[in-house]
Protein backbone atom coordinates (compact mmCIF):
# COMPACT_ATOMS: atom_id res chain seq x y z
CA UNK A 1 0.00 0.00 0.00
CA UNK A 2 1.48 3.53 -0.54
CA UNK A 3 -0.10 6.90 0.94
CA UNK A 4 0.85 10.49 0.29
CA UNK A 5 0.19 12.93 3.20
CA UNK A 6 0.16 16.55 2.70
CA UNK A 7 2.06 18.43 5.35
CA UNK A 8 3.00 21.78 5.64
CA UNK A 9 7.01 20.97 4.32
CA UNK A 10 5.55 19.11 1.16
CA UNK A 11 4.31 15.44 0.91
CA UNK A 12 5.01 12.22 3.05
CA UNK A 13 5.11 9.23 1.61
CA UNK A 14 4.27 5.32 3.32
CA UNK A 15 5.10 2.68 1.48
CA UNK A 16 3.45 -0.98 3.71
CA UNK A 17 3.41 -4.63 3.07
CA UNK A 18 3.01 -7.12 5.56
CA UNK A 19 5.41 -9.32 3.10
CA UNK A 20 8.29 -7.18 4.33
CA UNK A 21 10.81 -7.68 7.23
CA UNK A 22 12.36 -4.36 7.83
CA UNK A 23 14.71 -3.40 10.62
CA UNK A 24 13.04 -0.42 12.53
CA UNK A 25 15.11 2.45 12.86
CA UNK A 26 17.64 1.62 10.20
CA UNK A 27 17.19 3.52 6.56
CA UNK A 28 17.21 2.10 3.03
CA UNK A 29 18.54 4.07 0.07
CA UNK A 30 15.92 4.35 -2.58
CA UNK A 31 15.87 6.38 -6.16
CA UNK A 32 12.21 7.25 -6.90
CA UNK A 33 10.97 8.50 -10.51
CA UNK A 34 7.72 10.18 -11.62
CA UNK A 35 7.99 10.98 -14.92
CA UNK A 36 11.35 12.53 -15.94
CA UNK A 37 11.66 13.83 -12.29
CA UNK A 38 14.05 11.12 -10.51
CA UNK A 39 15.22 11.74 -6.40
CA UNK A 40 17.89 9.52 -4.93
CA UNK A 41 17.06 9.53 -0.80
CA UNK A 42 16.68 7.61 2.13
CA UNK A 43 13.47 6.04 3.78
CA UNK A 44 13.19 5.31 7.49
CA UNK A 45 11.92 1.80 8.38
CA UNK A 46 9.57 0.58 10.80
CA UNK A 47 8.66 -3.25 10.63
CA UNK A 48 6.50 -3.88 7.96
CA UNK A 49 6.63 -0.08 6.15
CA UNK A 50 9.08 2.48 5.04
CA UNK A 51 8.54 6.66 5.13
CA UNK A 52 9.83 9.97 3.70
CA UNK A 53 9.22 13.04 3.72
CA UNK A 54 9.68 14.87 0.28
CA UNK A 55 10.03 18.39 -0.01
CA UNK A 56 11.56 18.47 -3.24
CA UNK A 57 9.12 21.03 -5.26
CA UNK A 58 10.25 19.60 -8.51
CA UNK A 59 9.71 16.09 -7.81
CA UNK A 60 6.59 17.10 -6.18
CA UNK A 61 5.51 18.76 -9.67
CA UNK A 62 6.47 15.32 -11.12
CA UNK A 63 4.24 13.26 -9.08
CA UNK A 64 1.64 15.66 -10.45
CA UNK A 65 1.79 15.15 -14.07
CA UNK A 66 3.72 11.26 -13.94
CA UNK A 67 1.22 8.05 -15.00
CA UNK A 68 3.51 5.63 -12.76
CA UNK A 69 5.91 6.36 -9.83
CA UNK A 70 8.67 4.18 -9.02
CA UNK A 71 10.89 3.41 -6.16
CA UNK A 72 13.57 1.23 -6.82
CA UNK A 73 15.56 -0.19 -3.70
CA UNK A 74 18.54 -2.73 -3.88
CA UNK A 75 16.07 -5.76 -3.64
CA UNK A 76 13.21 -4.79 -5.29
CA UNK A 77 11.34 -2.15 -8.06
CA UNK A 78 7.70 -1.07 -6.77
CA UNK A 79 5.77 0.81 -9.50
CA UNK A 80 3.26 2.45 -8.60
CA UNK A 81 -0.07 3.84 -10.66
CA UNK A 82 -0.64 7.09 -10.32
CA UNK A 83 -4.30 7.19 -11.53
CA UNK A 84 -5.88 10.74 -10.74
CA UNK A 85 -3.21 12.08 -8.95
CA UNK A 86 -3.21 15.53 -9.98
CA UNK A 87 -6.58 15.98 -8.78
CA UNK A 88 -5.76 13.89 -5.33
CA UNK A 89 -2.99 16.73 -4.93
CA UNK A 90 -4.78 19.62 -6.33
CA UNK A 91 -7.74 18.46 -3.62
CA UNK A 92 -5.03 17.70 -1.24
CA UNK A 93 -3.55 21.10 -1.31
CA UNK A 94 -6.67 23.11 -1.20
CA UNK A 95 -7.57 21.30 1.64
CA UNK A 96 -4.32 22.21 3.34
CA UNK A 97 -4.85 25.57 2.49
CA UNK A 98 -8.33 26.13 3.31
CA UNK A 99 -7.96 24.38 6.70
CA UNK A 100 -4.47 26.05 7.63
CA UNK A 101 -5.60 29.61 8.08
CA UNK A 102 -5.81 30.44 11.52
CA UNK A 103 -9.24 30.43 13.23
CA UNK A 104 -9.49 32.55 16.55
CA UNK A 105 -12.72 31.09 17.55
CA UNK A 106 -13.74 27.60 18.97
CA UNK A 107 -15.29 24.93 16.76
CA UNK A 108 -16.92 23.19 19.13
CA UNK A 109 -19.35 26.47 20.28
CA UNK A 110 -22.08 28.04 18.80
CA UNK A 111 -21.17 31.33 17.94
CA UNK A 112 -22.84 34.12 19.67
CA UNK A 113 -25.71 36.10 18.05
């Protein structure tokens, strides 16, 4: 399973499987590709998934427009489909910004009338 989640830096990626026996803590090197966009980094393991964070605006962009992302690690090649992604970030960022502006009032009352 893979999941993107929008956070104020950029995008975090999870990549799971309960097929994989990872050594928490420790990090794998990894080059991802979306596209012609390509980023050589490192993903933090737990157990059974690996993260990152990626900031990288340009391979951001790339994950935008690309049919297929790819991580390749030193055992394996996951390829991803990257059906309707634009739109899942385009939703993803409005969302961000609509719920990031700062409200001074609490959601949980009834505002006064």
């Amino acid at each position: 399973m893979a999941s993107f989640l929008r956070t104020s830096d950029g995008l975090k990626l999870t990549l799971e499987s309960p097929n994989w026996k990872l050594e928490r803590g420790k990090n794998y090197p990894v080059r991802m590709k979306a596209g012609p966009a390509s980023w050589n980094t490192d993903v933090a393991a737990e157990n059974n998934s690996v993260s990152v964070a990626i900031s990288d605006k340009k391979f951001i962009e790339g994950l935008r427009a690309a049919n297929v992302f790819v991580v390749e690690g030193a055992g394996a090649t996951i390829r991803i489909p990257l059906d309707q992604s634009r739109a899942a970030l385009e939703r993803l960022e409005k969302c961000l910004t609509k719920n990031s502006r700062s409200v001074e009032t609490n959601p949980f009352v009834a505002p006064t009338r």
